[in-house]
C-alpha atoms as a PDB file:
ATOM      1  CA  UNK A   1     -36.302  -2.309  -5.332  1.00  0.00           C
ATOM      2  CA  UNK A   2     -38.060  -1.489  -1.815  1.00  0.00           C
ATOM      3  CA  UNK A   3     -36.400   2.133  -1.385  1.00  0.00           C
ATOM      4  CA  UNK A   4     -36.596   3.922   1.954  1.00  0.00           C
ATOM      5  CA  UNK A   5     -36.387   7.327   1.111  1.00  0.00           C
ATOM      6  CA  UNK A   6     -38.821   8.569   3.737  1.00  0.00           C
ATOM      7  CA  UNK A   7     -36.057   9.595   6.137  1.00  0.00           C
ATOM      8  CA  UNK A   8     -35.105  12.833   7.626  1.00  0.00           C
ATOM      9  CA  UNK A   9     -32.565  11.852  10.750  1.00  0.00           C
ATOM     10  CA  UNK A  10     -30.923   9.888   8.453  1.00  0.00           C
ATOM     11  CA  UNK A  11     -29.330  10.122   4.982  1.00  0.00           C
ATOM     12  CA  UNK A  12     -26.576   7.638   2.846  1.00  0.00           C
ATOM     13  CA  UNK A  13     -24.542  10.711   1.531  1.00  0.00           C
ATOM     14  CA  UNK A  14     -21.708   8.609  -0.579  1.00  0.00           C
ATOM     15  CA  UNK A  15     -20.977   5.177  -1.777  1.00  0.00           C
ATOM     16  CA  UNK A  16     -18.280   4.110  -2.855  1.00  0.00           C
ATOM     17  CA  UNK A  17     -14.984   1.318  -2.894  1.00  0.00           C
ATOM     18  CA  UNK A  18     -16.589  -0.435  -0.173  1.00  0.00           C
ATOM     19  CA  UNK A  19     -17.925   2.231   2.353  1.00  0.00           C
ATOM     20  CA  UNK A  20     -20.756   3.971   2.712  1.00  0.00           C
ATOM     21  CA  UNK A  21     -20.838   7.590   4.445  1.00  0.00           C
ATOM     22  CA  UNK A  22     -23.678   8.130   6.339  1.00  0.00           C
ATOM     23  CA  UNK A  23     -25.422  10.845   8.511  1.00  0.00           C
ATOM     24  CA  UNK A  24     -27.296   9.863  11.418  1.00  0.00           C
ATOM     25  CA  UNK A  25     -29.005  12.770  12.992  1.00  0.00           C
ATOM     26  CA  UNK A  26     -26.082  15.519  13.016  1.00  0.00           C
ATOM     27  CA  UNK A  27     -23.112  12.880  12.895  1.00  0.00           C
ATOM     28  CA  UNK A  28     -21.528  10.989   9.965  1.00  0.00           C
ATOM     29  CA  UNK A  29     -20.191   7.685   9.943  1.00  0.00           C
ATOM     30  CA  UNK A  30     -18.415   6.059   7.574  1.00  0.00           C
ATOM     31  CA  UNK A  31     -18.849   2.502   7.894  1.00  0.00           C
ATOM     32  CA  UNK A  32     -17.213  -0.654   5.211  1.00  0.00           C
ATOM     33  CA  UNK A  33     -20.444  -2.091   2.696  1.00  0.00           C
ATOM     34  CA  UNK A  34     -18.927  -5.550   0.932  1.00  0.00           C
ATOM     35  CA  UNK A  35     -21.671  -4.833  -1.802  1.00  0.00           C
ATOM     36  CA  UNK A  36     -20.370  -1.352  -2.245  1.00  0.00           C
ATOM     37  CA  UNK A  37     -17.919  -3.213  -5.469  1.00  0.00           C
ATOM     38  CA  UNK A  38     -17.519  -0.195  -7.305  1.00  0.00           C
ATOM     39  CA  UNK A  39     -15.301   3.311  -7.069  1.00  0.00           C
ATOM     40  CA  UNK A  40     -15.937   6.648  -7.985  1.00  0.00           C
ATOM     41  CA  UNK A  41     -14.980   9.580  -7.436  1.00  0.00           C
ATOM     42  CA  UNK A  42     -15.685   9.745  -3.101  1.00  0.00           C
ATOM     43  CA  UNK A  43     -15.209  13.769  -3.520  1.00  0.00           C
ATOM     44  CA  UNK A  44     -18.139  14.532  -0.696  1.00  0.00           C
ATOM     45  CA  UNK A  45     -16.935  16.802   1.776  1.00  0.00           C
ATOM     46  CA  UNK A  46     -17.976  14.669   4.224  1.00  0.00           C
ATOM     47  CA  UNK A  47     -15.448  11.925   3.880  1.00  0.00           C
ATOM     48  CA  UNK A  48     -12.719  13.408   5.594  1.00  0.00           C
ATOM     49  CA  UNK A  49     -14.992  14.634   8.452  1.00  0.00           C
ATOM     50  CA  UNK A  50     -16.592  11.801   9.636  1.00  0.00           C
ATOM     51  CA  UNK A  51     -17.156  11.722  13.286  1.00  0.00           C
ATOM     52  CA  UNK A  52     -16.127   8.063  13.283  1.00  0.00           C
ATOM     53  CA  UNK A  53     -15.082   5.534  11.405  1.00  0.00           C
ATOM     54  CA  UNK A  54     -15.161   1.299  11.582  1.00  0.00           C
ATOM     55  CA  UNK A  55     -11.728   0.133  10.526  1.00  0.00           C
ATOM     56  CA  UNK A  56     -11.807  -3.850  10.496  1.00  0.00           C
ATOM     57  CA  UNK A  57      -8.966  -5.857  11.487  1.00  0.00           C
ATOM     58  CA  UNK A  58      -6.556  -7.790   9.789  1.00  0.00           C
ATOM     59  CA  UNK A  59      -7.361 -10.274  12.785  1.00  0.00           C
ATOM     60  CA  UNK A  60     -10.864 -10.268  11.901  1.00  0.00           C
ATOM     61  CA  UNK A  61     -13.896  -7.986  13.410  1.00  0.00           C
ATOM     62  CA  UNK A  62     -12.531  -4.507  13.875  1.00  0.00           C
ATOM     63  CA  UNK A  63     -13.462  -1.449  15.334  1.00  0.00           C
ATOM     64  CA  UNK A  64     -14.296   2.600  15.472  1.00  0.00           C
ATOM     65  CA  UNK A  65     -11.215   5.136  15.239  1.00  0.00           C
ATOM     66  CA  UNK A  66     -11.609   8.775  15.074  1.00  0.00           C
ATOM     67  CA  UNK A  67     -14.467   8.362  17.322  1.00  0.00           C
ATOM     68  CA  UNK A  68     -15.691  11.657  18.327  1.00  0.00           C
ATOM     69  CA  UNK A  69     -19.099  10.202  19.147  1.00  0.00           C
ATOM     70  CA  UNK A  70     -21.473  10.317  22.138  1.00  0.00           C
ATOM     71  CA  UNK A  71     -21.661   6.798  23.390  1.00  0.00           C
ATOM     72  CA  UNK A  72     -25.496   7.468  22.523  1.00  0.00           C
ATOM     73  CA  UNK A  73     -27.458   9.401  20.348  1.00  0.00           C
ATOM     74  CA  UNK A  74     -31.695   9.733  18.658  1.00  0.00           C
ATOM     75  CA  UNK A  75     -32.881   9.676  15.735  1.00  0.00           C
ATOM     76  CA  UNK A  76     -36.698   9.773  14.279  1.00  0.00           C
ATOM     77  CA  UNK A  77     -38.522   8.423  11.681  1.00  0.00           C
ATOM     78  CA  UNK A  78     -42.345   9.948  11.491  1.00  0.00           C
ATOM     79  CA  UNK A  79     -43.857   9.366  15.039  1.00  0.00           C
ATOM     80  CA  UNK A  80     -40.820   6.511  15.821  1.00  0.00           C
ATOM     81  CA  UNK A  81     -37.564   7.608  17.988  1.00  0.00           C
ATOM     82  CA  UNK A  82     -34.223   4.944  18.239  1.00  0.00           C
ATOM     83  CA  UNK A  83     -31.513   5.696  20.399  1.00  0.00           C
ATOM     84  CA  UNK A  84     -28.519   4.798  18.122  1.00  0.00           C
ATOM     85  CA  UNK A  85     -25.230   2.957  19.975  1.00  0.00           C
ATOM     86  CA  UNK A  86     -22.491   2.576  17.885  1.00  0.00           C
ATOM     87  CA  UNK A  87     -21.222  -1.462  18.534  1.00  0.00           C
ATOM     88  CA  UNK A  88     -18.907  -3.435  17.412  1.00  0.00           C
ATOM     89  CA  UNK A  89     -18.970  -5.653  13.758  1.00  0.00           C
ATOM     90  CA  UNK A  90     -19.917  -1.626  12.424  1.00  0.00           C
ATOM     91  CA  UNK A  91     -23.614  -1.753  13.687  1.00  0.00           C
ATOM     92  CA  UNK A  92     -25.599   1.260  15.288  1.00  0.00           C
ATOM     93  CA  UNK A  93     -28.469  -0.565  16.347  1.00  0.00           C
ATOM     94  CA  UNK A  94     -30.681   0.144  13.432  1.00  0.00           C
ATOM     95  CA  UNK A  95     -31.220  -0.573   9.765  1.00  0.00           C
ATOM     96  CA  UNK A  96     -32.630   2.332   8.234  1.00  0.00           C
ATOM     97  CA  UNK A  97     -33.208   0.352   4.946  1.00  0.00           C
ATOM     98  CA  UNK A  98     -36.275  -1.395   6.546  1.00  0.00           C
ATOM     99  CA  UNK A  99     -38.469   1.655   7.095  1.00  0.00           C
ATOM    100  CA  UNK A 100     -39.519   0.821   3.779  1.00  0.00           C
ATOM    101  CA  UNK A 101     -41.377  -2.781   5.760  1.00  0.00           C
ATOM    102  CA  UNK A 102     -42.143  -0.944   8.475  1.00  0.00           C
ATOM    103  CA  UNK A 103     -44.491   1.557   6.454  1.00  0.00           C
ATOM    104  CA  UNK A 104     -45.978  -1.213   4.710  1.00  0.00           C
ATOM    105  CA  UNK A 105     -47.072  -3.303   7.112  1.00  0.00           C
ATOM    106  CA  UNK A 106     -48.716  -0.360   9.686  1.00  0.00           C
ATOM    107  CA  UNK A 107     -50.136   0.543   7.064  1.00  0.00           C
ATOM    108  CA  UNK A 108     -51.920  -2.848   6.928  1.00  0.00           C
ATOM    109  CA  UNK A 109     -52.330  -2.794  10.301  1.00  0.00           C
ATOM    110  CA  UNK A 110     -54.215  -0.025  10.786  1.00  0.00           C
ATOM    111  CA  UNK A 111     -56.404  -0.704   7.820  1.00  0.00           C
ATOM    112  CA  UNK A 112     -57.404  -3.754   9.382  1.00  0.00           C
ATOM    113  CA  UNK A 113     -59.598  -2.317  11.755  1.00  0.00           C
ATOM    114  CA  UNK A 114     -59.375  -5.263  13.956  1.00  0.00           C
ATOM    115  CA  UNK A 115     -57.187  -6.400  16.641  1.00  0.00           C
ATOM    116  CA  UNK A 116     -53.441  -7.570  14.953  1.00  0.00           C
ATOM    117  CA  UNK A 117     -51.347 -10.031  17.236  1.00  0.00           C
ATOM    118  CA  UNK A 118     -47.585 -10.050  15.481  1.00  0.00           C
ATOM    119  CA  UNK A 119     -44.590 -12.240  16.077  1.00  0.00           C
ATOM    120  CA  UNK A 120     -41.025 -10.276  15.998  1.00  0.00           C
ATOM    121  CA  UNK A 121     -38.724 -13.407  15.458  1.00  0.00           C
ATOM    122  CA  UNK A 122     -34.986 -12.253  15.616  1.00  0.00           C
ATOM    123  CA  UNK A 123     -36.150  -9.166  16.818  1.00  0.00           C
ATOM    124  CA  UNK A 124     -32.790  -7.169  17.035  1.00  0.00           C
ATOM    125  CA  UNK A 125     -33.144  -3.905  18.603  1.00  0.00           C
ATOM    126  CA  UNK A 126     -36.822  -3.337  17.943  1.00  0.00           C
ATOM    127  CA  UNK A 127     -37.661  -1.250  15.052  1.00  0.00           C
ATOM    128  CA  UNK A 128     -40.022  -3.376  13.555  1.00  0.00           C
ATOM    129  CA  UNK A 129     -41.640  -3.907  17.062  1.00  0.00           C
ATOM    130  CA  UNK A 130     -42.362  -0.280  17.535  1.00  0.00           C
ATOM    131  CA  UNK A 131     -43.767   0.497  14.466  1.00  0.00           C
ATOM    132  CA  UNK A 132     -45.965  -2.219  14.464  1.00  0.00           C
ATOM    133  CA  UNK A 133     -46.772  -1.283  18.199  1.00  0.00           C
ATOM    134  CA  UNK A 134     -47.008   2.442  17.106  1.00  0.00           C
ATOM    135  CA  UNK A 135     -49.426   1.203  14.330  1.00  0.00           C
ATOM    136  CA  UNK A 136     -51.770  -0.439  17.108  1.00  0.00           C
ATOM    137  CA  UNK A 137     -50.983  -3.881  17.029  1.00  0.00           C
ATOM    138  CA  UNK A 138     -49.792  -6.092  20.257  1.00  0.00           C
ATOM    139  CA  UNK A 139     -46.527  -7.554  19.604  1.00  0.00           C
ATOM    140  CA  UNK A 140     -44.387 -10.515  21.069  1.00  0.00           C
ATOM    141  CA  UNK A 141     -40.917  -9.339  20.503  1.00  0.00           C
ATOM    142  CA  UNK A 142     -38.447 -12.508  20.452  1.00  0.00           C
ATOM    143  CA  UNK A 143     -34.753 -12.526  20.768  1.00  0.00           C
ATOM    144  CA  UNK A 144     -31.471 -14.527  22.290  1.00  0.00           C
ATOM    145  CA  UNK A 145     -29.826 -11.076  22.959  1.00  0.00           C
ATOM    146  CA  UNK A 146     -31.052  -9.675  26.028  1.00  0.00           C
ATOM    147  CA  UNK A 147     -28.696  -6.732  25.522  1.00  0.00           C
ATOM    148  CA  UNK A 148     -30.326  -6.317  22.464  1.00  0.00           C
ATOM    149  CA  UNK A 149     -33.949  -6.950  23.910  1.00  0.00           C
ATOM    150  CA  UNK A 150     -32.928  -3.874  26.483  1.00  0.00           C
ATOM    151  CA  UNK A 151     -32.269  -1.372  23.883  1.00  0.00           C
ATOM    152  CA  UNK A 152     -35.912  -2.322  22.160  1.00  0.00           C
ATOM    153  CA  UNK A 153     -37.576  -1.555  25.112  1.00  0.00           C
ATOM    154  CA  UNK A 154     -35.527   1.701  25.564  1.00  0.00           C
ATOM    155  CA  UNK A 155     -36.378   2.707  21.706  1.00  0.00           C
ATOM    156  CA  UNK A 156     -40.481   1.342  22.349  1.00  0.00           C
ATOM    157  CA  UNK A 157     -40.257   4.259  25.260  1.00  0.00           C
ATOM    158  CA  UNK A 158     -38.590   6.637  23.530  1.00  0.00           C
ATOM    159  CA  UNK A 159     -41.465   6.480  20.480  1.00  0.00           C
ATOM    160  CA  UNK A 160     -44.066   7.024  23.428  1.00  0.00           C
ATOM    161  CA  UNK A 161     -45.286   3.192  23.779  1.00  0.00           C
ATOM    162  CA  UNK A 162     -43.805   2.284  27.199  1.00  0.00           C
ATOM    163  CA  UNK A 163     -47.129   0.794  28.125  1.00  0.00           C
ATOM    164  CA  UNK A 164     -47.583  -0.591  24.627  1.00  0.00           C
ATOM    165  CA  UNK A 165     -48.720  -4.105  24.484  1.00  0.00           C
ATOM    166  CA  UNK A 166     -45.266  -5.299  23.460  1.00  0.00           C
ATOM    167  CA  UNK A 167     -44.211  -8.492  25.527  1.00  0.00           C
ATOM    168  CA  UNK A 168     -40.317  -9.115  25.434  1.00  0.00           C
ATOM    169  CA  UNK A 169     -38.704 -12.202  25.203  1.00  0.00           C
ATOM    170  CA  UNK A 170     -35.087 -13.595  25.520  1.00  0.00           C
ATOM    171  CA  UNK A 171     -35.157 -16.940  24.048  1.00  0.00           C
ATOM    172  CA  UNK A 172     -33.802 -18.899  20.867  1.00  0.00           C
ATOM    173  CA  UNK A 173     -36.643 -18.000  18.171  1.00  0.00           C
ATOM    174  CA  UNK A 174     -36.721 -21.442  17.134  1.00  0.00           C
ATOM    175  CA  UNK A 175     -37.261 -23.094  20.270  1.00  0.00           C
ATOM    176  CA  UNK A 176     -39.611 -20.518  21.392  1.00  0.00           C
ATOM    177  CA  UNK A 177     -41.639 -21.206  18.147  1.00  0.00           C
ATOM    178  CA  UNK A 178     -41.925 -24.755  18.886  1.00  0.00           C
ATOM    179  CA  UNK A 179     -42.844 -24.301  22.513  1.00  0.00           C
ATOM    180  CA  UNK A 180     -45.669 -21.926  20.967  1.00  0.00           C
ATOM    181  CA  UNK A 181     -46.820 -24.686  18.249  1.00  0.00           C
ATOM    182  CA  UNK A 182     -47.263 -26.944  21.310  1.00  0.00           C
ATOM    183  CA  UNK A 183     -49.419 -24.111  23.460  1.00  0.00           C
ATOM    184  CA  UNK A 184     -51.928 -23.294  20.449  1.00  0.00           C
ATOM    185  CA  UNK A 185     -51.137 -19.655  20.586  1.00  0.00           C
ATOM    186  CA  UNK A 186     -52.132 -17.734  16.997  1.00  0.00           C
ATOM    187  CA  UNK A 187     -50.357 -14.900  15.636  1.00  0.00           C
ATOM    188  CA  UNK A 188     -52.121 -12.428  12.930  1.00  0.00           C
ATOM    189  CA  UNK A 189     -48.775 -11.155  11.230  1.00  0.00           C
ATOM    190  CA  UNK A 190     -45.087 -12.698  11.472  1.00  0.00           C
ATOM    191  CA  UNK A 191     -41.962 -10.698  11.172  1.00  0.00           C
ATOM    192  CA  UNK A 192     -38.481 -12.562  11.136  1.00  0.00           C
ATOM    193  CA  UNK A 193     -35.315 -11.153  10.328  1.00  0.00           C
ATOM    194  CA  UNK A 194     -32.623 -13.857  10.885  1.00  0.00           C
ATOM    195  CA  UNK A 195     -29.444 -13.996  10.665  1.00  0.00           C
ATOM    196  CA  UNK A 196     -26.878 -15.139   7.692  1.00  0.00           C
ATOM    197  CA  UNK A 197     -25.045 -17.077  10.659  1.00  0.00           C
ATOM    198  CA  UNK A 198     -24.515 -17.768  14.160  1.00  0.00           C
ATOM    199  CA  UNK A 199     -24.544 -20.487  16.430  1.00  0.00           C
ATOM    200  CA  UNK A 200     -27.461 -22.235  18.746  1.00  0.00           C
ATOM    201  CA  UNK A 201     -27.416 -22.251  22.494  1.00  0.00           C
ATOM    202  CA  UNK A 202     -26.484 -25.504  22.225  1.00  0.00           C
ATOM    203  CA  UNK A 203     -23.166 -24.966  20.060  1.00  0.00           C
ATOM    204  CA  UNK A 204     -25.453 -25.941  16.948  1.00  0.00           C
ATOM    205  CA  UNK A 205     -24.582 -24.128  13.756  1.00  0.00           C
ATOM    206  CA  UNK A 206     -26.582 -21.974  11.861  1.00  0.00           C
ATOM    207  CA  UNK A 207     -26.908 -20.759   8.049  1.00  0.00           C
ATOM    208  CA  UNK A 208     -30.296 -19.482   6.935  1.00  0.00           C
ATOM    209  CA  UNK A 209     -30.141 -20.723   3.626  1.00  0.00           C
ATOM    210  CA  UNK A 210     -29.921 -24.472   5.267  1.00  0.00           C
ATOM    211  CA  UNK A 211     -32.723 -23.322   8.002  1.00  0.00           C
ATOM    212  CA  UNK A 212     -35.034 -20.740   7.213  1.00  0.00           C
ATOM    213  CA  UNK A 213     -37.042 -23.370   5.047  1.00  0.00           C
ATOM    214  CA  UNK A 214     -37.856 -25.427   8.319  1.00  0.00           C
ATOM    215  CA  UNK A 215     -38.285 -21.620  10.380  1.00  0.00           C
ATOM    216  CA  UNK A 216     -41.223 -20.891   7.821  1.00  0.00           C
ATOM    217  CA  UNK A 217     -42.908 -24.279   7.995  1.00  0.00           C
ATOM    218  CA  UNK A 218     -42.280 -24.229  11.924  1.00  0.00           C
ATOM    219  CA  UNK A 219     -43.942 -20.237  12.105  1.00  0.00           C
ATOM    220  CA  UNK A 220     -46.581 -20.899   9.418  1.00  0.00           C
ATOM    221  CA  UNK A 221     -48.260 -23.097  11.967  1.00  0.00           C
ATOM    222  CA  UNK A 222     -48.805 -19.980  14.310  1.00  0.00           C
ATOM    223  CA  UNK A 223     -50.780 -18.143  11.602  1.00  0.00           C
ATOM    224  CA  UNK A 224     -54.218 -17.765  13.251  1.00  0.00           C
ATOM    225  CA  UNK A 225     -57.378 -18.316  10.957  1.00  0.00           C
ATOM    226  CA  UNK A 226     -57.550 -15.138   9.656  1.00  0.00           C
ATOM    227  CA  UNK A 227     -53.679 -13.622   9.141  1.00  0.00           C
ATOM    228  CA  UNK A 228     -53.010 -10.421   8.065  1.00  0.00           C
ATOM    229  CA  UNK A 229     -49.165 -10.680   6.878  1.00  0.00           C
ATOM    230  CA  UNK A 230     -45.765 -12.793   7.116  1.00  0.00           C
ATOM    231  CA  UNK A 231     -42.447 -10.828   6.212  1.00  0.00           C
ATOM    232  CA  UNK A 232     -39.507 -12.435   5.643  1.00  0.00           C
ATOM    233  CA  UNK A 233     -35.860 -11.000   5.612  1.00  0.00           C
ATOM    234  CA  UNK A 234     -32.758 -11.980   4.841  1.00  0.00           C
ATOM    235  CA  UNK A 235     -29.031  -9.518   4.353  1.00  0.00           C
ATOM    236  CA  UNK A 236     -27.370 -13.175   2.595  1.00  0.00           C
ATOM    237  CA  UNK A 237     -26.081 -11.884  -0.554  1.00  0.00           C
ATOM    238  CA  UNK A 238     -26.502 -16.259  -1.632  1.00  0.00           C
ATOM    239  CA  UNK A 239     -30.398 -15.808  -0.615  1.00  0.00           C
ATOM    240  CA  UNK A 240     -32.424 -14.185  -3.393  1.00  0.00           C
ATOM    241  CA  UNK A 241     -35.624 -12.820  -2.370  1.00  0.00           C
ATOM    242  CA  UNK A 242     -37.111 -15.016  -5.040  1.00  0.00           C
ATOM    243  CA  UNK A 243     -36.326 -18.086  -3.224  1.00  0.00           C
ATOM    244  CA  UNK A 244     -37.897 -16.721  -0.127  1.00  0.00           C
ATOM    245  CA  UNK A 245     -41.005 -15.930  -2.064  1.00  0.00           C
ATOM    246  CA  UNK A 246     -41.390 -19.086  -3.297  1.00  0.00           C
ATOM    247  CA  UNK A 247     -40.927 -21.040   0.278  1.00  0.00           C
ATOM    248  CA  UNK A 248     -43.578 -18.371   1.320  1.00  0.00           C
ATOM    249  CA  UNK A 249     -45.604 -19.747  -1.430  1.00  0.00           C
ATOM    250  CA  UNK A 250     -45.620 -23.445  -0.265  1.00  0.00           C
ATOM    251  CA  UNK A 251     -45.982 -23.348   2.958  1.00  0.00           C
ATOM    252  CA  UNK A 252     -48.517 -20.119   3.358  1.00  0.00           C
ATOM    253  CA  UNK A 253     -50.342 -19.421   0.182  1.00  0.00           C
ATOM    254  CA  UNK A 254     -51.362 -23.189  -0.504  1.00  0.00           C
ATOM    255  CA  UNK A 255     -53.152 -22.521   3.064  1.00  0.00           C
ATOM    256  CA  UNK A 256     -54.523 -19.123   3.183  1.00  0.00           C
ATOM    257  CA  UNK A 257     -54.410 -17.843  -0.903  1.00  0.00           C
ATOM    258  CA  UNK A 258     -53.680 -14.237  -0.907  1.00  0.00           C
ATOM    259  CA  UNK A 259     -50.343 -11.810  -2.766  1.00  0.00           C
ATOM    260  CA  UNK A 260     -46.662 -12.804  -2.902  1.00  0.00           C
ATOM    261  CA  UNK A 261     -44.040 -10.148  -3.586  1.00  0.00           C
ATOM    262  CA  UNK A 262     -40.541  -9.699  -3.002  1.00  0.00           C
ATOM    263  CA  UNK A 263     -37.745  -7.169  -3.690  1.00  0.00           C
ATOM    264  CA  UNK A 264     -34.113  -5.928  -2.792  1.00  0.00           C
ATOM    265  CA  UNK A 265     -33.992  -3.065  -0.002  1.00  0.00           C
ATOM    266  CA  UNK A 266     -32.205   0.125  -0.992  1.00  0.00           C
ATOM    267  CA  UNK A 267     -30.922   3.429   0.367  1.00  0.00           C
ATOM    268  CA  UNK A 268     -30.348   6.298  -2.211  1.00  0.00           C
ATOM    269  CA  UNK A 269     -27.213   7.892  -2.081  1.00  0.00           C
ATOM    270  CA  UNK A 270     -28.007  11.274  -2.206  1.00  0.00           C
ATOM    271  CA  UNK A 271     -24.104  12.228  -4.265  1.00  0.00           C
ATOM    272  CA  UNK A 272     -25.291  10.327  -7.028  1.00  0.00           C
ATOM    273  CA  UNK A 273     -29.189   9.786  -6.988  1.00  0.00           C
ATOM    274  CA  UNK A 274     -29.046   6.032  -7.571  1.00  0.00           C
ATOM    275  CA  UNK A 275     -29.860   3.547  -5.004  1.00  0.00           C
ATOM    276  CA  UNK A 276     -27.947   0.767  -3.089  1.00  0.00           C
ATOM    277  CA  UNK A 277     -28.520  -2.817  -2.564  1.00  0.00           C
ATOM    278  CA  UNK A 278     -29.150  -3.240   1.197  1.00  0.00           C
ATOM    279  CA  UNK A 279     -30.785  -6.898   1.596  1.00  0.00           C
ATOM    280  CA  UNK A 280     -33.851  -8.397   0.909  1.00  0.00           C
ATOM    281  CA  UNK A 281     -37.712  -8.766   1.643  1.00  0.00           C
ATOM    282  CA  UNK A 282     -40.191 -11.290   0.556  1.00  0.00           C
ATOM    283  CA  UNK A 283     -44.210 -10.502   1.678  1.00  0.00           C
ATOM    284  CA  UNK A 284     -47.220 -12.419   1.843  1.00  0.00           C
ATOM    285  CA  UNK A 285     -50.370 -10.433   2.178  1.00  0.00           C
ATOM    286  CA  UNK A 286     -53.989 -11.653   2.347  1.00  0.00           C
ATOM    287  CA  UNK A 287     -56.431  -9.161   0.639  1.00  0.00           C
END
């Protein structure tokens, strides 16, 4: 397991019977964790205190209660500040988990010693963006949100790279992918983080483990001559990291050669010292 324990602002204090409790900068939230299956004995102080706290609905989604929280709030990690917004479907606009990518990859980056061009795909709220940014890379940053797309240029910045070479783009990843196959534009390093399941533009349904197959053919053909990295992610309990290794495998490393590796994210819960599944991560790497 990929463990980011690297974090100050933030810390996973308790797990358990389907929560987690969580501080994020001076403020806990307790939040619901379907892979949280097991109980014990939840007797940190901190669960009765929690600033706020996502209840879902019998209706479906849900929402905060007990919500003494500022409607926005930062947190750092190293050299990287996120302004955290608490939203609805229990996210904050950050997945602390994935520090432990983010300090792999800058740290290929900047031992590259060349120029790095990386696709974001599914961007989200950019924390992938601005480390790679903060690590010296230009990045295209790609996703349908534009709220979303808003709050990565707020957190890019906040970390200090306002003039970064970041361009931003609202767009369906896919479509922008093709459109990029037909231009000839070359990427060093892909990111993509998409999602279990959501729907096109179009209406059109979609479930990565029926689609990300066809993504990573699609974005393989943007790898420029010499590529650096491609990291693929994936929070689909049905999608083993394995399987995205091995699609990594045929469509990248029969082309360029070069390491394969892949691994569950985890946060350590600091009541109990073990560590939490929080997703997954498969990496190529050309060294």
């Amino acid at each position: 397991m990929w463990i980011a324990d690297k974090w100050e602002d933030y810390e996973l204090l308790d797990a358990s019977d389907g929560e987690r409790l969580e501080r994020w900068g001076k403020y806990v939230l307790r939040r619901p964790d379907p892979q949280i299956i097991w109980k014990n004995s939840a007797t940190h102080k901190a669960w009765n205190k929690a600033d706020a706290t996502y209840k879902r609905s019998s209706n479906g989604g849900g929402g905060w209660s007990k919500n003494t929280l500022p409607a926005t709030w930062n947190i750092s990690y190293g050299e990287l500040t996120f302004c955290l917004k608490p939203m609805g479907f229990k996210h904050t606009g950050l997945f602390p988990e994935q520090a432990a990518n983010w300090d792999w990859f800058s740290e290929l980056i900047r031992n590259a010693h060349r120029p790095i061009k990386v696709l974001n795909l599914f961007a989200y709220t950019g924390g992938a963006t601005v480390a790679a940014a903060k690590a010296g890379a230009s990045v295209v940053h790609v996703d349908a949100a534009k709220g979303m797309v808003a709050q990565a240029k707020e957190n890019a910045a906040l970390s200090g790279l306002a003039d970064a070479p970041i361009r931003y783009i609202v767009d369906d990843c896919k479509k922008f992918v093709e459109r990029e196959i037909r231009r000839g534009n070359k990427y060093d390093a892909v990111i993509m983080d998409p999602p279990s399941y959501g729907r096109g533009p179009s209406g059109e349904v979609w479930k990565i483990e029926d689609s990300v197959d066809e993504l990573i053919t699609l974005t393989s053909q943007l790898l420029s001559n010499d590529p650096l990295f491609f990291l693929v992610n994936s929070y689909t309990t049905g999608l083993s990291p394995a399987a995205m290794q091995y699609i990594l495998g045929l469509k990248v490393v029969s082309r360029y050669g070069g390491r394969l590796e892949s691994e569950e994210l985890g946060l350590r819960v600091s009541a109990t010292g073990l560590a939490i599944p929080c997703g997954a991560s498969a990496r190529w790497y050309r060294k």
